[in-house]
N, C-alpha and C. Protein backbone atom coordinates (compact mmCIF):
# COMPACT_ATOMS: atom_id res chain seq x y z
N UNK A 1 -191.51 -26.30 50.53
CA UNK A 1 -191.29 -27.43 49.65
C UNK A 1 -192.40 -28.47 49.84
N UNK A 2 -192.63 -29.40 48.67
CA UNK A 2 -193.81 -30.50 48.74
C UNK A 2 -193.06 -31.21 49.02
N UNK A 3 -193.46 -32.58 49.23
CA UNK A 3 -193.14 -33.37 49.81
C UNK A 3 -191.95 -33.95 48.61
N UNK A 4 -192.56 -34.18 47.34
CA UNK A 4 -191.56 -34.55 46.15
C UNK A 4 -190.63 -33.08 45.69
N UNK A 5 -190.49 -32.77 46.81
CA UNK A 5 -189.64 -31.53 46.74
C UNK A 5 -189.14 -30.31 45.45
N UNK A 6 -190.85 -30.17 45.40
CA UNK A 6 -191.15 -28.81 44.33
C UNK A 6 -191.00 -27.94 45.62
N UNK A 7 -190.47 -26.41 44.98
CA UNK A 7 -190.84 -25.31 45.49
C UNK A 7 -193.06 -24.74 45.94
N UNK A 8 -193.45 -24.51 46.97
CA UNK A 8 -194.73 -24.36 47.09
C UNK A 8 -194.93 -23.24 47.53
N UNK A 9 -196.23 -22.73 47.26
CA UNK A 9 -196.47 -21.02 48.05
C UNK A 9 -197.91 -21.49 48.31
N UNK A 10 -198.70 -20.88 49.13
CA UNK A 10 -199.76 -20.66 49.94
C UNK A 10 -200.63 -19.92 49.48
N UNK A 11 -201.83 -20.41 48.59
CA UNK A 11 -203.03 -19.09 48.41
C UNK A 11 -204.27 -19.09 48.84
N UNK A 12 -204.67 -18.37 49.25
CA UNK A 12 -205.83 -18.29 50.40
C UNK A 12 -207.38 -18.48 49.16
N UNK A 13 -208.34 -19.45 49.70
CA UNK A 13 -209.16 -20.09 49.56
C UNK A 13 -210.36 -19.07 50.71
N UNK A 14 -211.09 -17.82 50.72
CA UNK A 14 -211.80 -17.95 51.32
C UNK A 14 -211.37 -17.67 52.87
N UNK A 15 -211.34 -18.81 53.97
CA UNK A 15 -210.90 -18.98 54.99
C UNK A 15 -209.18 -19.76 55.35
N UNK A 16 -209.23 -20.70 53.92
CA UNK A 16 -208.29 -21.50 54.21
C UNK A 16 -206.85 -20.88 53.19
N UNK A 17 -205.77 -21.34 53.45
CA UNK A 17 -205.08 -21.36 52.59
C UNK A 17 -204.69 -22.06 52.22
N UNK A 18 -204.54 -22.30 51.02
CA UNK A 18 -204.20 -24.09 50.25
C UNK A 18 -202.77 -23.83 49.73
N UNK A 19 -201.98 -25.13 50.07
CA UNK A 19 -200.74 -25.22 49.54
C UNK A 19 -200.80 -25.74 48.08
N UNK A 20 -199.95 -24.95 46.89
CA UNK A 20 -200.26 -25.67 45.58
C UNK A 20 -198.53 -25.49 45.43
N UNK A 21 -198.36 -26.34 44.72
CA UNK A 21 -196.97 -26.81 44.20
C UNK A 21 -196.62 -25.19 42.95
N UNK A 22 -195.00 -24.73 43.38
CA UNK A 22 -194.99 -23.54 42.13
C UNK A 22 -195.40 -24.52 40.55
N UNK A 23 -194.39 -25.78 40.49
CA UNK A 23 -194.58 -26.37 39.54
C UNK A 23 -196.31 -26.56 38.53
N UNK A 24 -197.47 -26.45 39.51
CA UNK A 24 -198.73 -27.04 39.24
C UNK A 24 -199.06 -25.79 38.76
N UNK A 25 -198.76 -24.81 38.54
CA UNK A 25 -199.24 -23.32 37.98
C UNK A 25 -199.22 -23.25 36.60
N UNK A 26 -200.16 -22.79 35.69
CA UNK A 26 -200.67 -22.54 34.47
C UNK A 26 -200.02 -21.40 34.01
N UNK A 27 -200.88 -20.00 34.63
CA UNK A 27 -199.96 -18.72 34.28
C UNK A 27 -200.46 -17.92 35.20
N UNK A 28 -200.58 -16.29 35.36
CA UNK A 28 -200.91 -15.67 36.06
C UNK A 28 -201.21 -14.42 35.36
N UNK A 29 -202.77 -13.95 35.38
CA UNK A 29 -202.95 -12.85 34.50
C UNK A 29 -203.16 -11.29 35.76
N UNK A 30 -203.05 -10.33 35.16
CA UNK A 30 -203.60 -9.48 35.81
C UNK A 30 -204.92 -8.76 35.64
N UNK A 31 -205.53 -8.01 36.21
CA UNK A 31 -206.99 -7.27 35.80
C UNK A 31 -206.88 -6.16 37.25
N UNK A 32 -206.43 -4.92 36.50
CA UNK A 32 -206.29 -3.69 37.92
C UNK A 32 -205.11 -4.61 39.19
N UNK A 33 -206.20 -4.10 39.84
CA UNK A 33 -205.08 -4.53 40.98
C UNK A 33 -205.14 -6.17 41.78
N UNK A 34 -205.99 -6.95 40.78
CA UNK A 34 -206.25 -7.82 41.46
C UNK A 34 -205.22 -9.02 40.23
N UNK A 35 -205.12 -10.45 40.52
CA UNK A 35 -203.92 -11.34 39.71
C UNK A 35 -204.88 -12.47 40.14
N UNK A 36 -205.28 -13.05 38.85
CA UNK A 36 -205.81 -14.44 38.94
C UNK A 36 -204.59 -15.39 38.71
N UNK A 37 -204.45 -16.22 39.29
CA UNK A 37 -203.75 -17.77 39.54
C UNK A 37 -204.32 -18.73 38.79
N UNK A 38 -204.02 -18.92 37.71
CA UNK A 38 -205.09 -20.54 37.05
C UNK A 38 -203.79 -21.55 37.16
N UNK A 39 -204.37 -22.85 37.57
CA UNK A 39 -203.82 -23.69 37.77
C UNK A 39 -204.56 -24.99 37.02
N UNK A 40 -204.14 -26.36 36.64
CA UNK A 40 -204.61 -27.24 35.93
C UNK A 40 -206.14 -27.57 36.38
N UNK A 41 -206.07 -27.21 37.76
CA UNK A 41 -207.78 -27.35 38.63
C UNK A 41 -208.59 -26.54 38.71
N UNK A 42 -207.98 -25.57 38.97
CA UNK A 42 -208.86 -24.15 39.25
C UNK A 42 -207.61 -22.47 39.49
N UNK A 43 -209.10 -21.94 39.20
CA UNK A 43 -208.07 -20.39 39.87
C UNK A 43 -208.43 -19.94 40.85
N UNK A 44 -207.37 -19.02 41.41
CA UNK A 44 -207.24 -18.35 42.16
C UNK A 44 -206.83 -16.65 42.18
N UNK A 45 -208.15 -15.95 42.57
CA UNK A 45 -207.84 -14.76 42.75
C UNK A 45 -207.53 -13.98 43.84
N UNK A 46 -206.48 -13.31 43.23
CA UNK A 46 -205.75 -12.83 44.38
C UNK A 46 -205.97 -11.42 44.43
N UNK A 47 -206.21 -10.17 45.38
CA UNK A 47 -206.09 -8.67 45.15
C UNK A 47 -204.66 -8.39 45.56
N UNK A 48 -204.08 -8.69 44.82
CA UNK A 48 -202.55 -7.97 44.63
C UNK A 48 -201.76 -8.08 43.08
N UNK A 49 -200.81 -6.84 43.23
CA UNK A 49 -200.70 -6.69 41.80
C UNK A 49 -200.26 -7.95 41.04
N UNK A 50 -199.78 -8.27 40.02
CA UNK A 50 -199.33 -9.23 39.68
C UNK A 50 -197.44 -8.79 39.96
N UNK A 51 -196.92 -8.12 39.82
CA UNK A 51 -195.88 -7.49 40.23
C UNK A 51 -195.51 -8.28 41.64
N UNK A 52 -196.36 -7.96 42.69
CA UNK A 52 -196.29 -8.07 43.99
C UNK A 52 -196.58 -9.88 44.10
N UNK A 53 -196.98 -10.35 43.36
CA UNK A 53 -197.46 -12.07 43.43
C UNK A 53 -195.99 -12.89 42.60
N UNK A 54 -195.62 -11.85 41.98
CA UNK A 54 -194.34 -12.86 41.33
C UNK A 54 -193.38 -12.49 42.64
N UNK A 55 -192.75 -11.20 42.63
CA UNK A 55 -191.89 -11.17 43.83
C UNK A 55 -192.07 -12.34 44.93
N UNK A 56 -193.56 -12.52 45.26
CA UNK A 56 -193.25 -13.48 46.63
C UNK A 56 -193.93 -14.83 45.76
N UNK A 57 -193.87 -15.37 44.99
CA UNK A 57 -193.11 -16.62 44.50
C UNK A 57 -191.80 -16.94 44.25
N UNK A 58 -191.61 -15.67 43.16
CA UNK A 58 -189.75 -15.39 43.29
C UNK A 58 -189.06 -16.90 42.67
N UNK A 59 -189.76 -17.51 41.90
CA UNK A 59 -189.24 -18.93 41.12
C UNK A 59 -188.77 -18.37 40.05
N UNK A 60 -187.53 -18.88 39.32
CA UNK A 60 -186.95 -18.48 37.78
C UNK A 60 -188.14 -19.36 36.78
N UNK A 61 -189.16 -20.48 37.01
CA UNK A 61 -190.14 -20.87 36.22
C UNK A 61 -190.68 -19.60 35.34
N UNK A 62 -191.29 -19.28 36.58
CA UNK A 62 -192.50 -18.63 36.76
C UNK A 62 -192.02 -16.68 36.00
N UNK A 63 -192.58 -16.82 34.80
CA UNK A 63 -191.69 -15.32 33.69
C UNK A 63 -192.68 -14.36 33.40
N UNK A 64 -192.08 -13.28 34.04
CA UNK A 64 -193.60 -12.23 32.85
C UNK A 64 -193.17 -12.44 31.52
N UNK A 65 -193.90 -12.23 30.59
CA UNK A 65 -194.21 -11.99 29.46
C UNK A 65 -194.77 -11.26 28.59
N UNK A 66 -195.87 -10.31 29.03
CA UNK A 66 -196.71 -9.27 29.07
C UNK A 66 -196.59 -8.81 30.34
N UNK A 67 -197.33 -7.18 29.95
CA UNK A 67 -197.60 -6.25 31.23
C UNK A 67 -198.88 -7.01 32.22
N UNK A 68 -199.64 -7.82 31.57
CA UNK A 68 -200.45 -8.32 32.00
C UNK A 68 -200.56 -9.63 32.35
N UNK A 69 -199.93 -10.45 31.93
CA UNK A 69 -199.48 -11.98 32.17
C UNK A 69 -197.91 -12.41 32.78
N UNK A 70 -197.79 -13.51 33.45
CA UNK A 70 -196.91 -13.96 33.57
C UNK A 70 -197.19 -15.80 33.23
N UNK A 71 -196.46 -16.85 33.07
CA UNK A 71 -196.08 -18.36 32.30
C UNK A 71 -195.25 -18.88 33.42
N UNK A 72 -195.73 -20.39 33.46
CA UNK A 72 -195.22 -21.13 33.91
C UNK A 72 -193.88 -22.05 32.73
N UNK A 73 -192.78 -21.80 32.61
CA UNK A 73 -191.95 -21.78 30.80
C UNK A 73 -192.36 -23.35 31.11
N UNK A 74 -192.07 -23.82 32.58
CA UNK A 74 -192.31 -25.50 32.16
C UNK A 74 -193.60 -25.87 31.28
N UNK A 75 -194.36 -25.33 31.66
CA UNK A 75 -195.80 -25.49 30.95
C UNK A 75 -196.00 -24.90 29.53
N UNK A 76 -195.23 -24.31 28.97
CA UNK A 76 -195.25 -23.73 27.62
C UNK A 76 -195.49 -24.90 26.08
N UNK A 77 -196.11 -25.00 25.34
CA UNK A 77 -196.79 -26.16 24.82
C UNK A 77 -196.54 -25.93 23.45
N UNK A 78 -196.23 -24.59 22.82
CA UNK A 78 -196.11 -23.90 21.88
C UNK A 78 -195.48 -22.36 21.76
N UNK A 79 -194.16 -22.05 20.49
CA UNK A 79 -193.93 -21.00 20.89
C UNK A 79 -193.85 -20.67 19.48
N UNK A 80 -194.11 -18.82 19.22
CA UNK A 80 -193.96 -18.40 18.05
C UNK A 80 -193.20 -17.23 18.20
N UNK A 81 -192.59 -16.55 17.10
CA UNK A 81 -192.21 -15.13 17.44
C UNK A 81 -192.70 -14.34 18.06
N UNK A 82 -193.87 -14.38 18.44
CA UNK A 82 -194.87 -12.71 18.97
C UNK A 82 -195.48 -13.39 19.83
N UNK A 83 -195.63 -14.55 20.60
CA UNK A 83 -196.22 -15.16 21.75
C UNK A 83 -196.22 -16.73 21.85
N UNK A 84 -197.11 -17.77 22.82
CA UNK A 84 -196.95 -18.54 23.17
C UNK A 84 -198.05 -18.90 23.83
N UNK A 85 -198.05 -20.81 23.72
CA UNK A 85 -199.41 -21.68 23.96
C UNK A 85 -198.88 -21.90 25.59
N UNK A 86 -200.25 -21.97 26.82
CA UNK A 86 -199.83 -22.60 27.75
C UNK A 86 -201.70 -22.77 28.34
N UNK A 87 -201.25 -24.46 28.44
CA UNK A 87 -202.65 -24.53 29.23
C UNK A 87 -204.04 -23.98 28.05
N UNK A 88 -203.76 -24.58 26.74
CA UNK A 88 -204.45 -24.01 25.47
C UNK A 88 -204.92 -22.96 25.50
N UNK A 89 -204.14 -21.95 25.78
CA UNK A 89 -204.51 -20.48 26.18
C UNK A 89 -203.12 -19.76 25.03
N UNK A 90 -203.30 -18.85 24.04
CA UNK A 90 -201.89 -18.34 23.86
C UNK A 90 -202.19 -16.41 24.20
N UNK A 91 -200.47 -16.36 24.41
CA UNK A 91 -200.23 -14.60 25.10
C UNK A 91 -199.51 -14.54 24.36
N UNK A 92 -199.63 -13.20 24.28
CA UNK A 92 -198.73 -12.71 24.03
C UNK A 92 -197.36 -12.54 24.54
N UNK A 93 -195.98 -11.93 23.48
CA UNK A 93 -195.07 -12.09 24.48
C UNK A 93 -194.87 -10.51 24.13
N UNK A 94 -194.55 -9.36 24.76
CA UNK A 94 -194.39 -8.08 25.12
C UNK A 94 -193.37 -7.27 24.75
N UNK A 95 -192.55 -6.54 23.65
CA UNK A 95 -191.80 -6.10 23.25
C UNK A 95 -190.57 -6.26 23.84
N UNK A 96 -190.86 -5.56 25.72
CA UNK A 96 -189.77 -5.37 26.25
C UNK A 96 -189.81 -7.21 27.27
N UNK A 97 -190.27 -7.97 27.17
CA UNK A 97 -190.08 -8.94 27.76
C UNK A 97 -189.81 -10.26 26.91
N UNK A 98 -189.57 -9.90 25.07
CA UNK A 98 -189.52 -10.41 24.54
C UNK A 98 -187.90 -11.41 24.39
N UNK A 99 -187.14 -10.59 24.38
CA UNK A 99 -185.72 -11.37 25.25
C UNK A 99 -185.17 -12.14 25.90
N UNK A 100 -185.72 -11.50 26.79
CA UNK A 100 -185.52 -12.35 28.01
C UNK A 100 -186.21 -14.13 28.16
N UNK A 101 -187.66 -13.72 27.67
CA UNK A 101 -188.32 -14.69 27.41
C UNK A 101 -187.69 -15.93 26.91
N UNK A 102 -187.30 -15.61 25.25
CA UNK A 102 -186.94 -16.25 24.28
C UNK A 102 -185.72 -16.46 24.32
N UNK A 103 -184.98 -16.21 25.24
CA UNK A 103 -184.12 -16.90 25.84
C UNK A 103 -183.58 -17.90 26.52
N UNK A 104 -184.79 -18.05 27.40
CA UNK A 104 -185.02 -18.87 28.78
C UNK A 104 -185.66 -19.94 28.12
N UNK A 105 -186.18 -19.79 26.95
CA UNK A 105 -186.90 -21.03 26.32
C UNK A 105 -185.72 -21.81 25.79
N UNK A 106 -185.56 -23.06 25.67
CA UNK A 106 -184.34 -23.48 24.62
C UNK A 106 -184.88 -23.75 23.23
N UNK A 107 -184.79 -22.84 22.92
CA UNK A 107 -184.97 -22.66 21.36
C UNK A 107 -183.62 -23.44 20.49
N UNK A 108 -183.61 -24.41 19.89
CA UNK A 108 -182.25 -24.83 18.72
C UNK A 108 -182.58 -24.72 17.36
């Protein structure tokens, strides 16, 4: 936990590992086996699947959406039937993750 008591996880910088708030997260893409982290400052790449990077965040925020992406829903800026704005970036949203998704959004 941060100090204003967000949930936080640890991603390694190199030598260091930097604490970033789950809340401060953009989205999380994949490429093979490696999962970039973009955040409002910078990214972070990680060599693990993206699979394996949500499990150990493990926040209900934090949603796949594609086979290749996962969203921060707090951060979601725009939504349409077939995908969604975050961090002026839009994804797609994924047949089989389309549900679930558009669920979790409050759509009225």
């Amino acid at each position: 936990m941060t100090p204003d008591g967000h949930q936080a996880i640890f991603l390694r910088d190199g030598r260091q590992w930097n604490r970033i708030a789950v809340n401060e997260l953009l989205y999380l893409e994949a490429d093979d086996n490696c999962t970039t982290v973009r955040t409002a400052t910078r990214d972070y790449i990680l060599s693990r699947m993206l699979k394996d990077v949500l499990d150990g965040i493990a926040d209900p925020r934090i949603v796949r959406v594609h086979r290749s992406h996962a969203v921060n829903l707090d951060r979601v800026t725009a939504v349409s039937d077939n995908g969604l704005h975050v961090g002026g970036r839009w994804f797609p949203i994924g047949r089989s993750y389309r549900e679930e998704v558009l669920g979790r959004l409050k759509l009225l």
